[in-house]
PDB file of N, CA and C in Angstrom:
ATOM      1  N   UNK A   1       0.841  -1.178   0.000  1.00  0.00           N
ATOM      2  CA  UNK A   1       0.000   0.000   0.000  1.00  0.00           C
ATOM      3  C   UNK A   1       0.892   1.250   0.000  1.00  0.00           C
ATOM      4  N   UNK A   2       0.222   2.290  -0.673  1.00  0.00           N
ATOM      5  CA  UNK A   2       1.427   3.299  -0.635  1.00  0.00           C
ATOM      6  C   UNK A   2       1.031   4.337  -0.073  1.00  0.00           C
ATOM      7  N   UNK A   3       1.525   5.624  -0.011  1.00  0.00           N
ATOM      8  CA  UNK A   3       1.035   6.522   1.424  1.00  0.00           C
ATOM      9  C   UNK A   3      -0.210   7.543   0.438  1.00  0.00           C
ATOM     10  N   UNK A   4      -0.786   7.974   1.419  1.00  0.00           N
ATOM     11  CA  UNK A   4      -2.240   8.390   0.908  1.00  0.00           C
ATOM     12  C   UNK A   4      -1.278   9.634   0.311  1.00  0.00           C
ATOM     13  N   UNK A   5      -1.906  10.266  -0.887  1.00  0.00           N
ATOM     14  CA  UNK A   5      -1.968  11.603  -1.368  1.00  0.00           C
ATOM     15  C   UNK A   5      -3.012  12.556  -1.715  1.00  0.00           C
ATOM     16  N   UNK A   6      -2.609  13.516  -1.999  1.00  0.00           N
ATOM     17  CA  UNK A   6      -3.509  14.606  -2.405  1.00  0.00           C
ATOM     18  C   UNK A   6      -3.545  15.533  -3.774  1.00  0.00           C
ATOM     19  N   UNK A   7      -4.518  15.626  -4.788  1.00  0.00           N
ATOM     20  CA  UNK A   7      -4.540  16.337  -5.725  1.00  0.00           C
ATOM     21  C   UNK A   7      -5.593  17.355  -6.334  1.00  0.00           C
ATOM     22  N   UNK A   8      -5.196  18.567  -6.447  1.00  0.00           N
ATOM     23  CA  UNK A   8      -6.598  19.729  -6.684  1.00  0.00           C
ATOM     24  C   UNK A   8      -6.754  19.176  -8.282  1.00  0.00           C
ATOM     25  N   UNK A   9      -7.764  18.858  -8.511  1.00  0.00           N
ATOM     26  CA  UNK A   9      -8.871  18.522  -9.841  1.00  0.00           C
ATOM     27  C   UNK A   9      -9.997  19.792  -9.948  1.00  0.00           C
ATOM     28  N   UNK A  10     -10.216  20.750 -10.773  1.00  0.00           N
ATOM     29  CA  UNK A  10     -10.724  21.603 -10.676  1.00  0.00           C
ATOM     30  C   UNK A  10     -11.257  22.307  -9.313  1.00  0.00           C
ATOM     31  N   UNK A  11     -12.921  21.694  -9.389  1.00  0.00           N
ATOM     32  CA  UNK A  11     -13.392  22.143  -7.854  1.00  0.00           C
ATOM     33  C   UNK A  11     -13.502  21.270  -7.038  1.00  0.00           C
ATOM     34  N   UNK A  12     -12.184  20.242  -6.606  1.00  0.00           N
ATOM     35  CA  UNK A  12     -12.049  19.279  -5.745  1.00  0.00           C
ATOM     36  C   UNK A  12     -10.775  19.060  -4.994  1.00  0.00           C
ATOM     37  N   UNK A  13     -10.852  18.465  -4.187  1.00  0.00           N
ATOM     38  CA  UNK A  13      -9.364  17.975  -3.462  1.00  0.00           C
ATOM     39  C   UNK A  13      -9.373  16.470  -3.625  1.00  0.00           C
ATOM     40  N   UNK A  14      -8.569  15.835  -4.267  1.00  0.00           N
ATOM     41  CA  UNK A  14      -8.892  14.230  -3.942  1.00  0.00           C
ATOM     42  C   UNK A  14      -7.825  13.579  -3.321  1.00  0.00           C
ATOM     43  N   UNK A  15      -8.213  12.705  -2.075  1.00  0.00           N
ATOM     44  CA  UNK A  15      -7.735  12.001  -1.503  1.00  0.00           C
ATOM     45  C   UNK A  15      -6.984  10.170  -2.297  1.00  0.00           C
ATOM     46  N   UNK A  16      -6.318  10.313  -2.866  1.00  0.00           N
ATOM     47  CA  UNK A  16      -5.299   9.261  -3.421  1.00  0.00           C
ATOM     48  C   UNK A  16      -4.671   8.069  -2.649  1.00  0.00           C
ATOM     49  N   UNK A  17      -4.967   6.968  -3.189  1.00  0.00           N
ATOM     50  CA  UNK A  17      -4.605   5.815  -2.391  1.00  0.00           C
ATOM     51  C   UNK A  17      -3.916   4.568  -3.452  1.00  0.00           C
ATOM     52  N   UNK A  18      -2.822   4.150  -3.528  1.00  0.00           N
ATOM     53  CA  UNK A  18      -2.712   3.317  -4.752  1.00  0.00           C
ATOM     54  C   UNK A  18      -3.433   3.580  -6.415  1.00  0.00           C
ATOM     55  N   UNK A  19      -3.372   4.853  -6.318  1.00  0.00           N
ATOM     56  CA  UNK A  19      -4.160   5.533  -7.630  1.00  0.00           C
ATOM     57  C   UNK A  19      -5.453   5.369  -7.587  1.00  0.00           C
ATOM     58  N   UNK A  20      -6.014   4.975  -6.508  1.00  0.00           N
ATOM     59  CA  UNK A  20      -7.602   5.143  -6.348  1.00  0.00           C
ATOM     60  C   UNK A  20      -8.170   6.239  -5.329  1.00  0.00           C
ATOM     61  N   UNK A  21      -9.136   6.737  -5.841  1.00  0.00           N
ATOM     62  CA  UNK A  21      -9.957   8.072  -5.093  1.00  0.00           C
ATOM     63  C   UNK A  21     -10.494   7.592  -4.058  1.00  0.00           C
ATOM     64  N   UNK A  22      -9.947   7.997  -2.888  1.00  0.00           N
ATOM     65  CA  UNK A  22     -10.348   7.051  -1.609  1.00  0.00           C
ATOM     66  C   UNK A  22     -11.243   8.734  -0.580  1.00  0.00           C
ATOM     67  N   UNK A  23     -11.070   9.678  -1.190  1.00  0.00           N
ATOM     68  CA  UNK A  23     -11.897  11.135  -0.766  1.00  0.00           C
ATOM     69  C   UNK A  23     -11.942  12.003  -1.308  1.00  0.00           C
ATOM     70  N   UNK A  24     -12.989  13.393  -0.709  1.00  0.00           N
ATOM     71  CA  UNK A  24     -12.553  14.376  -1.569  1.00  0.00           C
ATOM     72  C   UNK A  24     -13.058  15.320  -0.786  1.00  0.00           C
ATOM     73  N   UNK A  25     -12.952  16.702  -1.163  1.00  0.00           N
ATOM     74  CA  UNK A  25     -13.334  17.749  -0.923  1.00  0.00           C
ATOM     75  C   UNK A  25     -14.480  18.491  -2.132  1.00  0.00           C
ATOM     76  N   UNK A  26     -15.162  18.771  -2.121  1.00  0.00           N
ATOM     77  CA  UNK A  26     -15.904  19.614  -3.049  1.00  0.00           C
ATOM     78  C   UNK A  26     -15.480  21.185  -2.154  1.00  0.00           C
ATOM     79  N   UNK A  27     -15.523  21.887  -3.623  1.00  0.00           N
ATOM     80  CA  UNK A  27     -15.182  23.637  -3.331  1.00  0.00           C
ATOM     81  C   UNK A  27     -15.650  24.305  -3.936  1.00  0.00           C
ATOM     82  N   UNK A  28     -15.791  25.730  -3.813  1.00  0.00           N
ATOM     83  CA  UNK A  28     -16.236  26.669  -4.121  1.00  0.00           C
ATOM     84  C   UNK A  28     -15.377  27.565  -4.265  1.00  0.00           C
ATOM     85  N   UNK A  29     -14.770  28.660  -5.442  1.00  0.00           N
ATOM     86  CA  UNK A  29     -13.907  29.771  -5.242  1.00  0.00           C
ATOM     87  C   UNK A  29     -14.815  31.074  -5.708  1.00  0.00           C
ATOM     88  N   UNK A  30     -14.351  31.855  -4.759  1.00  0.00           N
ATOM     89  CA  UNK A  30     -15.109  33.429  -5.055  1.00  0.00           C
ATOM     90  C   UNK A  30     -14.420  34.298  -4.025  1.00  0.00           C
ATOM     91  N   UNK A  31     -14.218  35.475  -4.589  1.00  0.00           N
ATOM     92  CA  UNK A  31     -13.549  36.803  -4.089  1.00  0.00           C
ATOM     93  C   UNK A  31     -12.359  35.769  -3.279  1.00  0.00           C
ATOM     94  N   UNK A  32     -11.761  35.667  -3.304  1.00  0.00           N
ATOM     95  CA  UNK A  32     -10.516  35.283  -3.151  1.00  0.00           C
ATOM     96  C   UNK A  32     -10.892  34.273  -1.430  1.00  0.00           C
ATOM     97  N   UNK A  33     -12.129  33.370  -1.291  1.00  0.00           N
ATOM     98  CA  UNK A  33     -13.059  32.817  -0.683  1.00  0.00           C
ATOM     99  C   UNK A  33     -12.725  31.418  -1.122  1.00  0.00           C
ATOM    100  N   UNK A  34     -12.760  30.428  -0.315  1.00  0.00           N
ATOM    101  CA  UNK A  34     -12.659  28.964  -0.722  1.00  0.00           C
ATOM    102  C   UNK A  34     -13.777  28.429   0.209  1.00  0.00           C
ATOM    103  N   UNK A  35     -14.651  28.078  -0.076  1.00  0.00           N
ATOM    104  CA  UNK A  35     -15.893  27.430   0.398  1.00  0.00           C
ATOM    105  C   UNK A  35     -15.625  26.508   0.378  1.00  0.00           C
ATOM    106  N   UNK A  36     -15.762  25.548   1.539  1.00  0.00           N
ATOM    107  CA  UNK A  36     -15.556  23.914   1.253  1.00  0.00           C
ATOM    108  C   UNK A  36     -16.610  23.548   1.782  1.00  0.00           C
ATOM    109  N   UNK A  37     -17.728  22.792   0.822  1.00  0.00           N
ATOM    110  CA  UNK A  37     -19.391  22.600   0.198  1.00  0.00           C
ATOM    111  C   UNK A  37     -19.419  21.239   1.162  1.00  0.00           C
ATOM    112  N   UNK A  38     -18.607  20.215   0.863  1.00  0.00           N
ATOM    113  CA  UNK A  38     -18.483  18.679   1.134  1.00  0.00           C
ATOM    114  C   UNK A  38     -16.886  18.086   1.145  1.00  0.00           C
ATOM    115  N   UNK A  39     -17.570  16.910   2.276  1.00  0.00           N
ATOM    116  CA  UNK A  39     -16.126  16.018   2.829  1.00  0.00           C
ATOM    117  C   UNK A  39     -16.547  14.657   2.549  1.00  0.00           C
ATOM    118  N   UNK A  40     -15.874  14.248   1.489  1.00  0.00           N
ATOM    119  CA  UNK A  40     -16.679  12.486   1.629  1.00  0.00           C
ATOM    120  C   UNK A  40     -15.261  11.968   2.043  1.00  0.00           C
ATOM    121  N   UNK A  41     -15.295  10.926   2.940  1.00  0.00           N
ATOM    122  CA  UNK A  41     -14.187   9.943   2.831  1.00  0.00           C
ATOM    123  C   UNK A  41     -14.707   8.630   2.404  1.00  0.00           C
ATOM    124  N   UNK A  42     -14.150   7.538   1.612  1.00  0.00           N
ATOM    125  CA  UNK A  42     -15.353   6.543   1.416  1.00  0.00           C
ATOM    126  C   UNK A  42     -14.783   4.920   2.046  1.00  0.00           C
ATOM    127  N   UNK A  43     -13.678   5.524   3.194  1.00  0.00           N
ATOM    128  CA  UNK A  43     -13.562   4.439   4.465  1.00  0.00           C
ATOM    129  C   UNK A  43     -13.100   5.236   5.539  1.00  0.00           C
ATOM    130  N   UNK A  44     -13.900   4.732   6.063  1.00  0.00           N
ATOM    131  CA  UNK A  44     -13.493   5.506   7.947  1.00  0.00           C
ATOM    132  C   UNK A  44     -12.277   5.167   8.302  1.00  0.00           C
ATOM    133  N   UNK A  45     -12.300   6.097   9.607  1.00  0.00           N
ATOM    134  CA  UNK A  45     -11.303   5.362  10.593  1.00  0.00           C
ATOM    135  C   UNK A  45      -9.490   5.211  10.279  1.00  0.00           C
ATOM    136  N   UNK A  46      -9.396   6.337   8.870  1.00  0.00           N
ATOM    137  CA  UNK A  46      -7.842   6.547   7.884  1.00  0.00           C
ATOM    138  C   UNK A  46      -7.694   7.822   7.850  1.00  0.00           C
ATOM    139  N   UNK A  47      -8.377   8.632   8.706  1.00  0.00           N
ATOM    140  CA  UNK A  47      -8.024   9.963   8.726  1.00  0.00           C
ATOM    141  C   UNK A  47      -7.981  10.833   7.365  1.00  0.00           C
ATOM    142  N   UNK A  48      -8.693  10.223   6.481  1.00  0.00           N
ATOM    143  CA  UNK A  48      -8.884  10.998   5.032  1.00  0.00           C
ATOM    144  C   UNK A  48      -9.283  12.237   5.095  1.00  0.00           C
ATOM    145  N   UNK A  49     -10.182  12.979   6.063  1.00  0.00           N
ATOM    146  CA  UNK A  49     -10.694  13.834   6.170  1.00  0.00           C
ATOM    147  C   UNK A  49      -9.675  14.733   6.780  1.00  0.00           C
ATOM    148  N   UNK A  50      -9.000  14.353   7.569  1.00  0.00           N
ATOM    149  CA  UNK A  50      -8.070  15.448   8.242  1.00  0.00           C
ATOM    150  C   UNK A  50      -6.959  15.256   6.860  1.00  0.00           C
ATOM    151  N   UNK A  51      -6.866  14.807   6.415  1.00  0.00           N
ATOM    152  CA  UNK A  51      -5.477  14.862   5.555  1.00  0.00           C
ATOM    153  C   UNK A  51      -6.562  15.547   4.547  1.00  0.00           C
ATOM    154  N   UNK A  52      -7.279  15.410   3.843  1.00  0.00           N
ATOM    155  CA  UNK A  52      -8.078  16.408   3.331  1.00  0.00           C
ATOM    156  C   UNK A  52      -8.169  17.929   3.582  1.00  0.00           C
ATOM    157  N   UNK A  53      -8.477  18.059   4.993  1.00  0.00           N
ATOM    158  CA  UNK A  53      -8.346  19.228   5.655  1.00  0.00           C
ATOM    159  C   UNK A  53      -7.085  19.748   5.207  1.00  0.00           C
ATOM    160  N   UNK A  54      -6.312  19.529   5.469  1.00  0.00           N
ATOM    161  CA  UNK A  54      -4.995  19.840   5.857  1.00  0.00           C
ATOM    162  C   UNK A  54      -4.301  20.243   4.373  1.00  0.00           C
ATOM    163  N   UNK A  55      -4.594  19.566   3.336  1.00  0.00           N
ATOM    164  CA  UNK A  55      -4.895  20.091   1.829  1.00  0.00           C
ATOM    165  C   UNK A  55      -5.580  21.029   2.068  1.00  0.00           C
ATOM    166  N   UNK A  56      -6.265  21.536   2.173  1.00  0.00           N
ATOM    167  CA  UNK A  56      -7.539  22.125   2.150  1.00  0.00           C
ATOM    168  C   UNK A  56      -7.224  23.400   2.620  1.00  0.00           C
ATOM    169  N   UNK A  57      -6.381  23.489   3.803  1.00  0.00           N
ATOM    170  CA  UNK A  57      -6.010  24.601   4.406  1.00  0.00           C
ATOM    171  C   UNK A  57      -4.607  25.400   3.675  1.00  0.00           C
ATOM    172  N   UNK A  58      -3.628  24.262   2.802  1.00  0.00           N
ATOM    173  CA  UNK A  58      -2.529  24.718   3.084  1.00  0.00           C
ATOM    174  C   UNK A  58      -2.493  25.639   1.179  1.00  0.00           C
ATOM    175  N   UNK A  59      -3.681  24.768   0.921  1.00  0.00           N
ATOM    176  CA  UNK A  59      -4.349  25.209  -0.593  1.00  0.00           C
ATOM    177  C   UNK A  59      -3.997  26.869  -0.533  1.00  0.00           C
ATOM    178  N   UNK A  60      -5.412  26.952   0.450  1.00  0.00           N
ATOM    179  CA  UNK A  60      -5.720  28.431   0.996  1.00  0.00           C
ATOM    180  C   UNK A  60      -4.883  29.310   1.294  1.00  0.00           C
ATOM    181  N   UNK A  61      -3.798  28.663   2.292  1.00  0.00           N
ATOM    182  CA  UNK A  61      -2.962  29.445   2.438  1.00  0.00           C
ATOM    183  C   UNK A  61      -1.751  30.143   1.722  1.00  0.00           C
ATOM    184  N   UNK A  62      -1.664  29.095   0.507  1.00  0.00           N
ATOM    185  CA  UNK A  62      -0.350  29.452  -0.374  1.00  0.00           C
ATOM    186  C   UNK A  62      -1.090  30.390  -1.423  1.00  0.00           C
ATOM    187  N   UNK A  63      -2.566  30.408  -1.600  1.00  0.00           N
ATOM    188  CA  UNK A  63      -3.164  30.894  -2.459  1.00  0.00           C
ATOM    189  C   UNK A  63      -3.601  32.826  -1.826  1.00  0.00           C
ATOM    190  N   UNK A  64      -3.527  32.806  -0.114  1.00  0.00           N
ATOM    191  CA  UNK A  64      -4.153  33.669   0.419  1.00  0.00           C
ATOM    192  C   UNK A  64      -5.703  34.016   0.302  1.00  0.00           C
ATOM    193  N   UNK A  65      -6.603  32.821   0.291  1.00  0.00           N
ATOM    194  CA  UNK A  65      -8.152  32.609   0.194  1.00  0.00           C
ATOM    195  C   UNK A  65      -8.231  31.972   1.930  1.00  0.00           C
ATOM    196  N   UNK A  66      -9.460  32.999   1.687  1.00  0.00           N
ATOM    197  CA  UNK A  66     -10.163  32.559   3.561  1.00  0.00           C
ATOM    198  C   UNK A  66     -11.157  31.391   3.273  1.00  0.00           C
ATOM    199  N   UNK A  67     -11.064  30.448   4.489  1.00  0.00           N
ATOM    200  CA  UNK A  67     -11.737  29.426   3.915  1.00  0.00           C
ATOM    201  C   UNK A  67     -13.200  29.909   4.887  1.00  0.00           C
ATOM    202  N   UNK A  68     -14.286  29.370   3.893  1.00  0.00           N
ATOM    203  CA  UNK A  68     -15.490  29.411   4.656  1.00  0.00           C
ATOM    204  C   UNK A  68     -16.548  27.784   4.547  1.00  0.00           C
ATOM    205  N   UNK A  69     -16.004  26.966   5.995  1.00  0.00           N
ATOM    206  CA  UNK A  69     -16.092  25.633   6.020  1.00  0.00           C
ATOM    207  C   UNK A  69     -18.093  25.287   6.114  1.00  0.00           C
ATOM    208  N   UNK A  70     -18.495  24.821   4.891  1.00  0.00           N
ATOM    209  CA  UNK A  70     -20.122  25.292   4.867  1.00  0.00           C
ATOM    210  C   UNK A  70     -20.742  23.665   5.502  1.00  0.00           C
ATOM    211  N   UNK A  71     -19.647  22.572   5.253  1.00  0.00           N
ATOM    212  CA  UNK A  71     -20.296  21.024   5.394  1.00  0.00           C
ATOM    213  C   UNK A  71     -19.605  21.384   7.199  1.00  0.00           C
ATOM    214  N   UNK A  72     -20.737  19.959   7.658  1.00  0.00           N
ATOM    215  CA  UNK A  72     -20.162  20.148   9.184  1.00  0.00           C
ATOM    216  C   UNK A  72     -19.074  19.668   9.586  1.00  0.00           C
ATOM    217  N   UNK A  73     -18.246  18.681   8.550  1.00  0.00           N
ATOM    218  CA  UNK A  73     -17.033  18.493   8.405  1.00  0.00           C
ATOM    219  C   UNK A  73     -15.956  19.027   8.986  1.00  0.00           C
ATOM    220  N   UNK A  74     -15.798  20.030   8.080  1.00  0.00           N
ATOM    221  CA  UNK A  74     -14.669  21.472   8.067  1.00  0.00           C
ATOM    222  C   UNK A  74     -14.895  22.031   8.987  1.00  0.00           C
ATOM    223  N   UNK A  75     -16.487  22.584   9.757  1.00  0.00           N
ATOM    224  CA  UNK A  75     -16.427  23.089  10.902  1.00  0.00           C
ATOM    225  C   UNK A  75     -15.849  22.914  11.707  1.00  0.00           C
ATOM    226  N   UNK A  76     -16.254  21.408  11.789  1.00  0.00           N
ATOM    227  CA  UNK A  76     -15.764  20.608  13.488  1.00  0.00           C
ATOM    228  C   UNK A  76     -14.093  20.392  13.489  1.00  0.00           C
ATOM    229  N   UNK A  77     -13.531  20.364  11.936  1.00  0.00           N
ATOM    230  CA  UNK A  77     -12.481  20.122  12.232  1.00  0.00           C
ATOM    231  C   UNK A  77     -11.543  21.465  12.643  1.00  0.00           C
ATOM    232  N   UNK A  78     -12.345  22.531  11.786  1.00  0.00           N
ATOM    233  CA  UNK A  78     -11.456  23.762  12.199  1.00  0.00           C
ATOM    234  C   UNK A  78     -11.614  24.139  13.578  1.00  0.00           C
ATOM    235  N   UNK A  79     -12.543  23.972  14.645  1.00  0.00           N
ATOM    236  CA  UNK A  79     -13.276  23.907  15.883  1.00  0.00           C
ATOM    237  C   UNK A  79     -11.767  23.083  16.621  1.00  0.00           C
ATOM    238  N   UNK A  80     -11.304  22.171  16.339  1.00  0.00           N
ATOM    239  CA  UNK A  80     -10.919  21.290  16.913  1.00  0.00           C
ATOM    240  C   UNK A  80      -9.430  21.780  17.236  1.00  0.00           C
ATOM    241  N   UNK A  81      -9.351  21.890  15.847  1.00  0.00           N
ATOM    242  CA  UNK A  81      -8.028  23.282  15.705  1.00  0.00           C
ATOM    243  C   UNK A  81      -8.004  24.300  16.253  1.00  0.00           C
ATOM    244  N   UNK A  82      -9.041  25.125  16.287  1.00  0.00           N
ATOM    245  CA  UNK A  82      -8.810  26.601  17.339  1.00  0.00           C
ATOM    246  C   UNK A  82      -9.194  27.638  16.202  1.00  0.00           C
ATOM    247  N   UNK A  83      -9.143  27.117  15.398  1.00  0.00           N
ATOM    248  CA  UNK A  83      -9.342  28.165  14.191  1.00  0.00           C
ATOM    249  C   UNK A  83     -10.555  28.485  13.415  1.00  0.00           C
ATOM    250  N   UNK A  84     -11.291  28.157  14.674  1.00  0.00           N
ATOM    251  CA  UNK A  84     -12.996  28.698  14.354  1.00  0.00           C
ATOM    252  C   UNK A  84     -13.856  28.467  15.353  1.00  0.00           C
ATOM    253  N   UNK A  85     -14.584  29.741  16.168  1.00  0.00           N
ATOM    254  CA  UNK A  85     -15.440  29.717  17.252  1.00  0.00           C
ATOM    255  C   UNK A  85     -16.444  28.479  16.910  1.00  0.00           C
TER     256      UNK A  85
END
């Protein structure tokens, strides 16, 4: 098995596993805004979602877009982080 990756596909983040789509992110871009709509992971318990996240954030950050986390996903995870009341 080889180590999970990550790749932006238009309005997505996908979570990579032996060349199979094992998650993703759905997004939104506007005014320099990254909406993240949806979090699928499609096996639990592999931390796809935080490694998602974590794409997700570092996207934003190299890009300078504020993220606005709309699935309850992103909330809880940015919550967890500190980086959202």
């Amino acid at each position: 098995m080889l180590p999970m990756k990550t790749a932006i596909h238009e309005n997505e983040i996908l979570a990579l596993e032996d060349g199979k789509t094992i998650g993703k992110i759905e997004f939104a871009l506007q005014d320099n805004t990254l909406s993240i709509l949806h979090t699928y992971a499609y096996e639990s318990g592999k931390g796809i979602g935080s490694i998602l996240m974590q794409a997700a954030l570092s996207f934003a950050e190299e890009h300078h877009y504020t993220i606005l986390p709309v699935c309850s996903f992103a909330q809880e995870y940015l919550r967890k982080k500190g980086l959202m009341q």
